[in-house]
N, C-alpha and C. Protein backbone atom coordinates (compact mmCIF):
# COMPACT_ATOMS: atom_id res chain seq x y z
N UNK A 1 113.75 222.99 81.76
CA UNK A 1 112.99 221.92 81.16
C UNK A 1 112.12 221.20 82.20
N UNK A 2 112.45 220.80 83.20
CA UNK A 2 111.83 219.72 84.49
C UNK A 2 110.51 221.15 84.73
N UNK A 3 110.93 222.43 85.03
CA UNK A 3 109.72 223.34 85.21
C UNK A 3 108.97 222.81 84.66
N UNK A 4 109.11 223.45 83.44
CA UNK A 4 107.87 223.42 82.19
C UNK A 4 107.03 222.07 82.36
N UNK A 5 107.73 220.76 82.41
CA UNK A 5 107.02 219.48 82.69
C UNK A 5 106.34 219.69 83.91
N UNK A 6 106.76 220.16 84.98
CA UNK A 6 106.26 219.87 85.91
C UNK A 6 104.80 220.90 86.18
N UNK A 7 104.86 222.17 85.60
CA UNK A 7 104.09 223.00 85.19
C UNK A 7 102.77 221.95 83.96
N UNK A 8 103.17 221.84 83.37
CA UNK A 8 102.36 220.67 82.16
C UNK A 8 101.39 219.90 82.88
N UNK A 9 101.98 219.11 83.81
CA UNK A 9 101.52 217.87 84.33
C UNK A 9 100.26 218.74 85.82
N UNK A 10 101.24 219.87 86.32
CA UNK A 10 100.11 220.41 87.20
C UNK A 10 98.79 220.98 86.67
N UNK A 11 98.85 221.55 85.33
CA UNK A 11 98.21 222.18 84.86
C UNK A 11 97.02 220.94 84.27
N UNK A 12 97.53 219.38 83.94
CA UNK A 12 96.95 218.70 83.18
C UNK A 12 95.70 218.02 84.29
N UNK A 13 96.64 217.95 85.19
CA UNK A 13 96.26 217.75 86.83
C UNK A 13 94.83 218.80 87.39
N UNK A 14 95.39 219.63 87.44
CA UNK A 14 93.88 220.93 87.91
C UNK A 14 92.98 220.65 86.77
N UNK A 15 92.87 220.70 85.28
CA UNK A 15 91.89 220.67 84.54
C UNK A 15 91.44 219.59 84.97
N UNK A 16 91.79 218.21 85.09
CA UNK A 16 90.76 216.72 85.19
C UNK A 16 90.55 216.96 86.27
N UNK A 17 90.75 217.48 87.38
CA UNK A 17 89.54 217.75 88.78
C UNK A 17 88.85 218.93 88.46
N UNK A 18 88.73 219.65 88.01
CA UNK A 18 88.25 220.89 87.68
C UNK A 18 86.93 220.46 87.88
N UNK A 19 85.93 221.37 88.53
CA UNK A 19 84.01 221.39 88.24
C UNK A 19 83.34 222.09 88.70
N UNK A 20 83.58 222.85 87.73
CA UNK A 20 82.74 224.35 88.11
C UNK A 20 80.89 223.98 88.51
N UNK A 21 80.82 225.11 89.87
CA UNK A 21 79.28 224.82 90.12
C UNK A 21 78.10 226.07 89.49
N UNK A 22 77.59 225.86 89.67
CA UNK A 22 76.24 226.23 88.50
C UNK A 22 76.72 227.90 88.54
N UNK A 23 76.95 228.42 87.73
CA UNK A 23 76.74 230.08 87.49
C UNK A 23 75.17 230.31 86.68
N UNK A 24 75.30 231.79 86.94
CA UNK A 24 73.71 232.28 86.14
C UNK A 24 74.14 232.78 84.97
N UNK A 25 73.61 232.02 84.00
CA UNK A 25 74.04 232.34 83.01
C UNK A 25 72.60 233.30 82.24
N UNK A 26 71.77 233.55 82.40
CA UNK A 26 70.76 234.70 81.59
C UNK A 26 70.51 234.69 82.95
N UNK A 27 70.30 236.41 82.89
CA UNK A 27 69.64 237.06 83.40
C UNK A 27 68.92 238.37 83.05
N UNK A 28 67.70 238.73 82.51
CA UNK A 28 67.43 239.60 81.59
C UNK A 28 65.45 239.68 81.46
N UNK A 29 65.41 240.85 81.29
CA UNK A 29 63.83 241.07 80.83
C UNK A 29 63.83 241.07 79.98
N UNK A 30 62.53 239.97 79.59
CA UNK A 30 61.89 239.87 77.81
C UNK A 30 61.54 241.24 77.85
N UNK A 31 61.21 241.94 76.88
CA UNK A 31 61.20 242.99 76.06
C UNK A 31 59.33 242.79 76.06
N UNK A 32 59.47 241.89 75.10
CA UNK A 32 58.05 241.75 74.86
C UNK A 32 56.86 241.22 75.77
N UNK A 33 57.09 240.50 76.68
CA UNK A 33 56.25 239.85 78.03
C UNK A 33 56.77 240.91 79.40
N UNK A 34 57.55 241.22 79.35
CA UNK A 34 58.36 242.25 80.57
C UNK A 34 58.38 241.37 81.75
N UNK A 35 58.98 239.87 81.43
CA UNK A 35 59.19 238.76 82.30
C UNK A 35 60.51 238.76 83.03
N UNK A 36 60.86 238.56 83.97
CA UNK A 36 62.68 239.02 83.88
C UNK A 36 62.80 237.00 84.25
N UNK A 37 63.73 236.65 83.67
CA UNK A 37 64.10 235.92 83.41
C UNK A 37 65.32 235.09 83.51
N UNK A 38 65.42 233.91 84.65
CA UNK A 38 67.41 233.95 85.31
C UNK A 38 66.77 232.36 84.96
N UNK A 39 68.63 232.10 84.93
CA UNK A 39 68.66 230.48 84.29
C UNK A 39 69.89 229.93 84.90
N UNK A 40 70.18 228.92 85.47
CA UNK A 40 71.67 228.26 85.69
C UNK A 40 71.99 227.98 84.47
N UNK A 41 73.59 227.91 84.68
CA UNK A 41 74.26 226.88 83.46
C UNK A 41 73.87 225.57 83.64
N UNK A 42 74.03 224.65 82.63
CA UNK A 42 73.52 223.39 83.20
C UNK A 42 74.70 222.97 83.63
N UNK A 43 74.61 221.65 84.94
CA UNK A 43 75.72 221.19 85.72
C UNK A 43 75.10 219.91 85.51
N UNK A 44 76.57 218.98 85.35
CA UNK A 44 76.75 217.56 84.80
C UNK A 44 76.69 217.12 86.27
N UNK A 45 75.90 215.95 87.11
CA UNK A 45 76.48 215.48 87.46
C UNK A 45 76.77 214.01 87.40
N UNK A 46 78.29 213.65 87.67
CA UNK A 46 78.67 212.20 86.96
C UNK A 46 78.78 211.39 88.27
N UNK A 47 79.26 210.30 88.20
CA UNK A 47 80.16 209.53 88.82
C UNK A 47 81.63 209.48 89.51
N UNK A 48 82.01 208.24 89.76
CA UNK A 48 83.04 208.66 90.53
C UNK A 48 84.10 208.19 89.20
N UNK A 49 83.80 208.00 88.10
CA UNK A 49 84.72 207.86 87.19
C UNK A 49 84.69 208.38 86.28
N UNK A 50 83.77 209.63 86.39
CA UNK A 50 83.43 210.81 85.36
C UNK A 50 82.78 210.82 84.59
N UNK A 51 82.09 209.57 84.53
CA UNK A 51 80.49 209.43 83.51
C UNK A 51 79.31 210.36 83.89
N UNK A 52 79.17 211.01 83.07
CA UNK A 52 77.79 212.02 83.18
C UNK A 52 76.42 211.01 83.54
N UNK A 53 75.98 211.01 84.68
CA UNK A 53 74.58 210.46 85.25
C UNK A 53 73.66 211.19 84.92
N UNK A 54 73.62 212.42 84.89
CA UNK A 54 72.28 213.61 85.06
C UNK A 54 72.93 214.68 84.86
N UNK A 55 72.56 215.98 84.07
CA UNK A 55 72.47 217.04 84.37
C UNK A 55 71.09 218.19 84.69
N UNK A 56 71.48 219.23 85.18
CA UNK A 56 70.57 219.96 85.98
C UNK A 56 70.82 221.69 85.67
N UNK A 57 69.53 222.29 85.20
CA UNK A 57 69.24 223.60 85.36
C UNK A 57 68.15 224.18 86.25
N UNK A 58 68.50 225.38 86.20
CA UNK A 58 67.65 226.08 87.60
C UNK A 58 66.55 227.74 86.19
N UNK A 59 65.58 227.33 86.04
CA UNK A 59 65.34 228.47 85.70
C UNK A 59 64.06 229.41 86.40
N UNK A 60 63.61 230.08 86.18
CA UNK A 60 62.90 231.25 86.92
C UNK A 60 62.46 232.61 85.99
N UNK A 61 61.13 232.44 85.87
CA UNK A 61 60.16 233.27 85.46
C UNK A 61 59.64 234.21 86.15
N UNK A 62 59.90 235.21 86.36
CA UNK A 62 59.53 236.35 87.84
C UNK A 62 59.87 235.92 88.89
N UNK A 63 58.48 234.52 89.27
CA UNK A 63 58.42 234.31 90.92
C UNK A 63 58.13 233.09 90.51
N UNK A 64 58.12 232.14 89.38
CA UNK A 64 57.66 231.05 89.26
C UNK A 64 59.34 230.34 88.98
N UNK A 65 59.44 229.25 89.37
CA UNK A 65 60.69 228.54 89.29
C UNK A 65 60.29 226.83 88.34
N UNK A 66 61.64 226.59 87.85
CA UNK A 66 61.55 225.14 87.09
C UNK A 66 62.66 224.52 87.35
N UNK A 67 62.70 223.26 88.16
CA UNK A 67 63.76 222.54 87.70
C UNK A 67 63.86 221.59 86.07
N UNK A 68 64.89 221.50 85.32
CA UNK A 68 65.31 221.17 84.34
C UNK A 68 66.10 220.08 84.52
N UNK A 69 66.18 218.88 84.23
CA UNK A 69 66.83 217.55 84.06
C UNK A 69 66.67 217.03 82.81
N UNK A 70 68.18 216.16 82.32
CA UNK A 70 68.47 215.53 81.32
C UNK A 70 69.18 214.03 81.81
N UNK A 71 68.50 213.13 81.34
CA UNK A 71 69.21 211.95 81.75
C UNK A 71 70.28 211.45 80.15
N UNK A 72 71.30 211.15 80.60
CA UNK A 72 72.40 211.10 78.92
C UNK A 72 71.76 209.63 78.72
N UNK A 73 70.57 209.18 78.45
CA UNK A 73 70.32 208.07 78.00
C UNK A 73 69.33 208.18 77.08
N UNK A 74 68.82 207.12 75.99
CA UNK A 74 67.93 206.99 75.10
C UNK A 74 66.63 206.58 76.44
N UNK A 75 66.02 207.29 76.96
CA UNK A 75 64.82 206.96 77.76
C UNK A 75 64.05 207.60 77.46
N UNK A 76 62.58 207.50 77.66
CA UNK A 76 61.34 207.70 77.64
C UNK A 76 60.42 208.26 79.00
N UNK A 77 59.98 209.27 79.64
CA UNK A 77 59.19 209.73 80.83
C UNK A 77 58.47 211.03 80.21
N UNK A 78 57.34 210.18 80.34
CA UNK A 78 56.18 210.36 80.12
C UNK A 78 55.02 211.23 81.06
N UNK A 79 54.63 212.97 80.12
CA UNK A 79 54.11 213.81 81.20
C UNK A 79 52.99 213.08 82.60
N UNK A 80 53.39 213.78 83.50
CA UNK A 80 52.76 213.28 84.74
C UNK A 80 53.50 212.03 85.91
N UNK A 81 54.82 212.31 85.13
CA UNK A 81 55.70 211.13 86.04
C UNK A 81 56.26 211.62 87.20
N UNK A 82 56.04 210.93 88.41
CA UNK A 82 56.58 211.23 89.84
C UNK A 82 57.71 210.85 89.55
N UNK A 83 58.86 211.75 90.00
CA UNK A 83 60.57 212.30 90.24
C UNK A 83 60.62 212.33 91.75
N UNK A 84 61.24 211.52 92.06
CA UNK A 84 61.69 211.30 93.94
C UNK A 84 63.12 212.35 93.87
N UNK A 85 62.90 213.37 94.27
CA UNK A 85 64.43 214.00 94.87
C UNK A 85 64.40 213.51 96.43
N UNK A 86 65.04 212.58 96.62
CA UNK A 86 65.82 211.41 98.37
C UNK A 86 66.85 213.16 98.95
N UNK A 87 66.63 213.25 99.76
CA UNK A 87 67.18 214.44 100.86
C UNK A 87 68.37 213.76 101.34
N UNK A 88 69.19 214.52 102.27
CA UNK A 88 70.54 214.32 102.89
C UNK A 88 69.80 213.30 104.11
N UNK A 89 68.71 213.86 104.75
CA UNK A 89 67.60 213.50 105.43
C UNK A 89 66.53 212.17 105.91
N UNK A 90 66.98 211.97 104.36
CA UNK A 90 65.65 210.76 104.00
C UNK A 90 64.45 211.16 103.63
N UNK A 91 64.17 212.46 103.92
CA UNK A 91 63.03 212.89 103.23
C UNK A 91 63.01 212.65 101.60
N UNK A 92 61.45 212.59 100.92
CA UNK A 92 61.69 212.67 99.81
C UNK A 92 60.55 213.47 99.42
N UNK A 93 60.90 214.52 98.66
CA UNK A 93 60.41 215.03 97.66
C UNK A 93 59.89 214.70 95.95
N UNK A 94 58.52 214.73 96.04
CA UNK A 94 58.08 214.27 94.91
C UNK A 94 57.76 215.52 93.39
N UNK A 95 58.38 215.52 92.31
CA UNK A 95 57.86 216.45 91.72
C UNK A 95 57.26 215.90 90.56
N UNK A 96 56.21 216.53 89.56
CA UNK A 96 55.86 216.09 88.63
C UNK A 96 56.21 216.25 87.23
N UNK A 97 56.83 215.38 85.98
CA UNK A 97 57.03 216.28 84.66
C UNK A 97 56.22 216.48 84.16
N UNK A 98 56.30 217.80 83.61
CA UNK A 98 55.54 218.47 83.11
C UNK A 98 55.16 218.59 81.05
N UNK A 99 56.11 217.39 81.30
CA UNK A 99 56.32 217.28 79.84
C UNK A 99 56.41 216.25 79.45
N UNK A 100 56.69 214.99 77.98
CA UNK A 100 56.91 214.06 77.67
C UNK A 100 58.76 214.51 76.95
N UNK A 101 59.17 213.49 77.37
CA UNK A 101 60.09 213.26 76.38
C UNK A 101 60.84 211.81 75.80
N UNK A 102 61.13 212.20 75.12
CA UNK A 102 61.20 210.45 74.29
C UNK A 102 62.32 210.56 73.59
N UNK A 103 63.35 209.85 74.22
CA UNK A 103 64.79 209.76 73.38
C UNK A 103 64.28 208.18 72.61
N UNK A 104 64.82 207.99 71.01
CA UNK A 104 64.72 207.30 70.55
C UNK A 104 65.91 206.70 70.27
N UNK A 105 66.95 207.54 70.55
CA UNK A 105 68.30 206.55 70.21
C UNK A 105 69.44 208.12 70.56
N UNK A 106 70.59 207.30 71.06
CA UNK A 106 71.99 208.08 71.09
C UNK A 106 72.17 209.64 70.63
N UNK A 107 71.49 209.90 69.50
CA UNK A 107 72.00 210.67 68.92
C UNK A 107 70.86 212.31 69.71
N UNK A 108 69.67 211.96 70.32
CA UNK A 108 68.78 212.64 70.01
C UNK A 108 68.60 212.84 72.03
N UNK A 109 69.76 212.88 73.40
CA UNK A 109 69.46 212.25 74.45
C UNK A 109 69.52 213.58 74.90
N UNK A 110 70.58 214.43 74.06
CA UNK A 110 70.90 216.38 74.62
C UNK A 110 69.63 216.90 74.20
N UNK A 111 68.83 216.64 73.48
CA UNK A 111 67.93 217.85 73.18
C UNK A 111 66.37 218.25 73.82
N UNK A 112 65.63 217.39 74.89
CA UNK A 112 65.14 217.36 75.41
C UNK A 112 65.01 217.22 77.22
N UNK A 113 64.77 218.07 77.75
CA UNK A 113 64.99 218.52 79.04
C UNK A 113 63.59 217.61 80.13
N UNK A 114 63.53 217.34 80.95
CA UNK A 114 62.15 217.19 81.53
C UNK A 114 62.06 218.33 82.59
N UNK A 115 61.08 219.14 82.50
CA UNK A 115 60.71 220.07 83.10
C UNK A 115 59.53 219.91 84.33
N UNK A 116 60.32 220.66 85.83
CA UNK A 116 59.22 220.52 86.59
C UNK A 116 59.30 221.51 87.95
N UNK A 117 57.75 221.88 88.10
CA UNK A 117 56.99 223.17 88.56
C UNK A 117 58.19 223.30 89.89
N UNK A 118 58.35 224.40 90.54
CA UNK A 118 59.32 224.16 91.77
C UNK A 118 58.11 225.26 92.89
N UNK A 119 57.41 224.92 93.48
CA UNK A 119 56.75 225.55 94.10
C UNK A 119 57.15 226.64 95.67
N UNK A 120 57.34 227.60 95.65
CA UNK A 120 58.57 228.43 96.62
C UNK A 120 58.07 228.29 97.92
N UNK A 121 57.06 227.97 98.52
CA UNK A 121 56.35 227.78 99.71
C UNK A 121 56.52 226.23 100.21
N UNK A 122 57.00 225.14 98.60
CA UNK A 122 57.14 223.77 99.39
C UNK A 122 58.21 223.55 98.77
N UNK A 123 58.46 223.10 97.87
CA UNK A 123 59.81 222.16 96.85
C UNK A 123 61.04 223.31 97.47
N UNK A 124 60.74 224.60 97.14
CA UNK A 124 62.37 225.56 97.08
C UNK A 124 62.49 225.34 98.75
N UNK A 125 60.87 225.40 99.50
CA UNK A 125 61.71 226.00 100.75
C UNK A 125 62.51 224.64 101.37
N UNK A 126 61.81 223.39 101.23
CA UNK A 126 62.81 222.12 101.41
C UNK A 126 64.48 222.09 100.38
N UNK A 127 64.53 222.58 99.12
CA UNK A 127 65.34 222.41 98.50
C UNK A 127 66.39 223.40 99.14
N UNK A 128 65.83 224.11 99.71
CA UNK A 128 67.00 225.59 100.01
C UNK A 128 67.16 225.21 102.24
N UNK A 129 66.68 224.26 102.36
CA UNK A 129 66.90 223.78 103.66
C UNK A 129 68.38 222.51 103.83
N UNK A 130 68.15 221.85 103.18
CA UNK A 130 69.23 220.35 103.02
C UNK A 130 69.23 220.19 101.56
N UNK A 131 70.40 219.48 101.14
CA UNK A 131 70.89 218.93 99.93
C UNK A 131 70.38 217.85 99.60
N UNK A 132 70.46 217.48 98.24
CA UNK A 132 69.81 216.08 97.61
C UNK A 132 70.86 215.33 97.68
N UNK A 133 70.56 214.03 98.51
CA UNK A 133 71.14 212.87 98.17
C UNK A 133 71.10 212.32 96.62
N UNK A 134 69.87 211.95 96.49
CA UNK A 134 69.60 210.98 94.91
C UNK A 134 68.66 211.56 94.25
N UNK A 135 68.11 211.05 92.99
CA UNK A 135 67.16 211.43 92.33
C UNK A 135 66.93 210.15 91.50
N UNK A 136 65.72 209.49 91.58
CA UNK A 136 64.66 208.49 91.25
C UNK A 136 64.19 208.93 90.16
N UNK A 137 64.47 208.51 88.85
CA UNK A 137 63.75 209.06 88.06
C UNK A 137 62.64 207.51 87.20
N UNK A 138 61.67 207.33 87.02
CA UNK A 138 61.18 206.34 86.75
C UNK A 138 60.46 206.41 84.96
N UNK A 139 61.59 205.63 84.15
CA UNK A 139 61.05 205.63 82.95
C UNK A 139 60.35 204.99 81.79
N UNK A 140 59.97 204.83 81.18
CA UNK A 140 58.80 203.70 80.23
C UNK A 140 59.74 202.89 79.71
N UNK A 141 60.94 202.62 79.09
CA UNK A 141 61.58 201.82 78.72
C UNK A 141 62.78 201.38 79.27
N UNK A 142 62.95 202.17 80.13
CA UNK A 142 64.74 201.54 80.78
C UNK A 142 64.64 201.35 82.56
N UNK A 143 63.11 201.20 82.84
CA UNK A 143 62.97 200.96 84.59
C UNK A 143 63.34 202.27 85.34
N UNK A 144 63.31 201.80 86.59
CA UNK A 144 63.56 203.50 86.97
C UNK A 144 64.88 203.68 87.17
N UNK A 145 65.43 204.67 86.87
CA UNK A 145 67.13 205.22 87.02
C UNK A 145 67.18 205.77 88.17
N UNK A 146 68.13 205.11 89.06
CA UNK A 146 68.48 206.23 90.13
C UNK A 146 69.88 206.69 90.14
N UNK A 147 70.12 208.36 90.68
CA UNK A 147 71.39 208.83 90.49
C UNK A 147 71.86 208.67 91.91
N UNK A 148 72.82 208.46 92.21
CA UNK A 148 73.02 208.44 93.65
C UNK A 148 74.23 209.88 93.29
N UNK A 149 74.08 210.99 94.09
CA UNK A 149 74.96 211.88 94.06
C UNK A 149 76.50 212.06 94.96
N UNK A 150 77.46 212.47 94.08
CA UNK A 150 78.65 212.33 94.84
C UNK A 150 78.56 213.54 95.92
N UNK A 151 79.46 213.31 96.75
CA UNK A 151 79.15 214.78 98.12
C UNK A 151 79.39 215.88 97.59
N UNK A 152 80.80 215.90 96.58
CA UNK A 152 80.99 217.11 96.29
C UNK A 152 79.44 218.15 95.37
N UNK A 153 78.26 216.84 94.82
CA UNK A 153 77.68 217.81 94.30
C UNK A 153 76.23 217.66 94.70
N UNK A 154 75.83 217.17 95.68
CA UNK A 154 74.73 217.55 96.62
C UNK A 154 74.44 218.35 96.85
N UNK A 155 74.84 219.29 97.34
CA UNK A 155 74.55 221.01 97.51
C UNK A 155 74.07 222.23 95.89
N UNK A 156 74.40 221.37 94.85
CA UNK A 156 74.77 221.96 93.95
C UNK A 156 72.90 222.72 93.47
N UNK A 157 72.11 221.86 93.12
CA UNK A 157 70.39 221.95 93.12
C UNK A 157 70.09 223.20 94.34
N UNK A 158 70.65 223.26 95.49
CA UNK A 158 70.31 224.63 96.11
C UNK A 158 71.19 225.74 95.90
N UNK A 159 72.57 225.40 95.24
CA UNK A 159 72.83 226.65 94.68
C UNK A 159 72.55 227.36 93.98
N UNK A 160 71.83 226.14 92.94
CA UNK A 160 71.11 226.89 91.27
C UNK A 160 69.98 227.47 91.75
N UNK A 161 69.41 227.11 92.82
CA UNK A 161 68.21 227.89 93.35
C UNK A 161 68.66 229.20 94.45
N UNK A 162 69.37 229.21 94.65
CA UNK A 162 69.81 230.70 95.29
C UNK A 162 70.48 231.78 94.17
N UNK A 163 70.66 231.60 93.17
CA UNK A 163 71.30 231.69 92.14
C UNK A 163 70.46 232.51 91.09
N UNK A 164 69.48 232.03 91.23
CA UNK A 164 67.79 232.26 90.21
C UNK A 164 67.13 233.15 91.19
N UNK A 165 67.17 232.66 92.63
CA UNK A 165 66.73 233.77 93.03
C UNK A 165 66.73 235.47 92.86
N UNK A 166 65.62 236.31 92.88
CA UNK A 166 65.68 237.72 92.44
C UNK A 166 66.36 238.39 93.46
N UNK A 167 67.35 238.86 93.08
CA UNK A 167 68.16 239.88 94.31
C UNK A 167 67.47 240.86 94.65
C-alpha cells in the first residue's frame, strides 16, 4: 500500500514539473507547391507559477523562416508593429508583424497567431548565437506587454530554429 502511494505522489510530482521543449511536429512536401515544409509544436511559455505568458512556433517554408507568437490575452497588434526580442546580451532584436490581429474578448485569444519574417543572414543568425531574455510586445489596447523569460526556457526560440532547420 505505502508503494503504490508513494509511486502516486511521484508520478503526480514528475507530471507538474514536466515541459517538454519544442519537437517538429510537420515535416513534409506540399504536393501541390513542392514546398517542403517543418513547423515546431507550439511551446507555452509561463511564469514562475505556471500562468501561460506567451507561446511560440518555429515554422519554415524551404529557406524562408517565421516566427509565430500568441499572447493568452484579449489584445490588439496591429500589422507593422515593432516586437523587441531583449538577448541574454542586451542586445535587441527588432522584428516586424506581419499581420493584424485583434482579440476581442476571452473566448477568441487561441486563434490568431502574429506572424514574423525571420531573416537567416540576420534574425536566425543572432537567434541561433545567444538566447532570448524577454520579448516586448507593444499593443493598441493593453500597452506594451513584456514577457520576461524563465532560464529554463530561454534557449527554447533557438531550438525551434535548429529544429526547422533542413537537415
Amino acid at each position: 500500500m505505502r508503494s503504490s502511494v508513494l509511486i502516486f505522489f511521484l508520478l503526480l510530482f514528475s507530471i507538474e514539473t514536466f515541459s517538454q521543449a519544442p519537437v517538429l511536429s510537420v515535416n513534409r512536401v506540399d504536393k501541390r507547391t513542392n514546398e517542403h515544409i517543418r513547423q515546431t509544436s507550439m511551446y507555452l511559455f509561463k511564469d514562475g507559477g505556471g500562468v501561460t505568458k506567451l507561446s511560440f512556433s518555429i515554422r519554415a517554408l524551404d529557406d524562408t523562416y517565421f516566427l509565430l507568437l500568441n499572447l493568452p490575452i484579449a489584445a490588439t497588434v496591429k500589422r507593422g508593429t515593432e516586437v523587441s526580442l531583449i538577448m541574454d546580451n542586451g542586445q535587441v532584436i527588432k522584428l516586424i508583424s506581419n499581420n493584424d490581429v485583434i482579440s476581442l474578448n476571452e473566448s477568441d485569444i487561441s486563434k490568431r497567431m502574429m506572424v514574423f519574417d525571420l531573416e537567416p543572414d540576420k534574425e536566425i543568425k543572432e537567434l541561433l548565437k545567444q538566447p532570448v531574455k524577454a520579448i516586448s510586445i507593444p499593443t493598441a489596447n493593453k500597452g506594451t506587454v513584456v514577457v520576461n523569460l524563465l532560464a529554463k526556457d530561454k534557449g527554447y526560440i533557438r531550438s525551434g530554429i535548429m529544429l526547422a532547420q533542413k537537415k
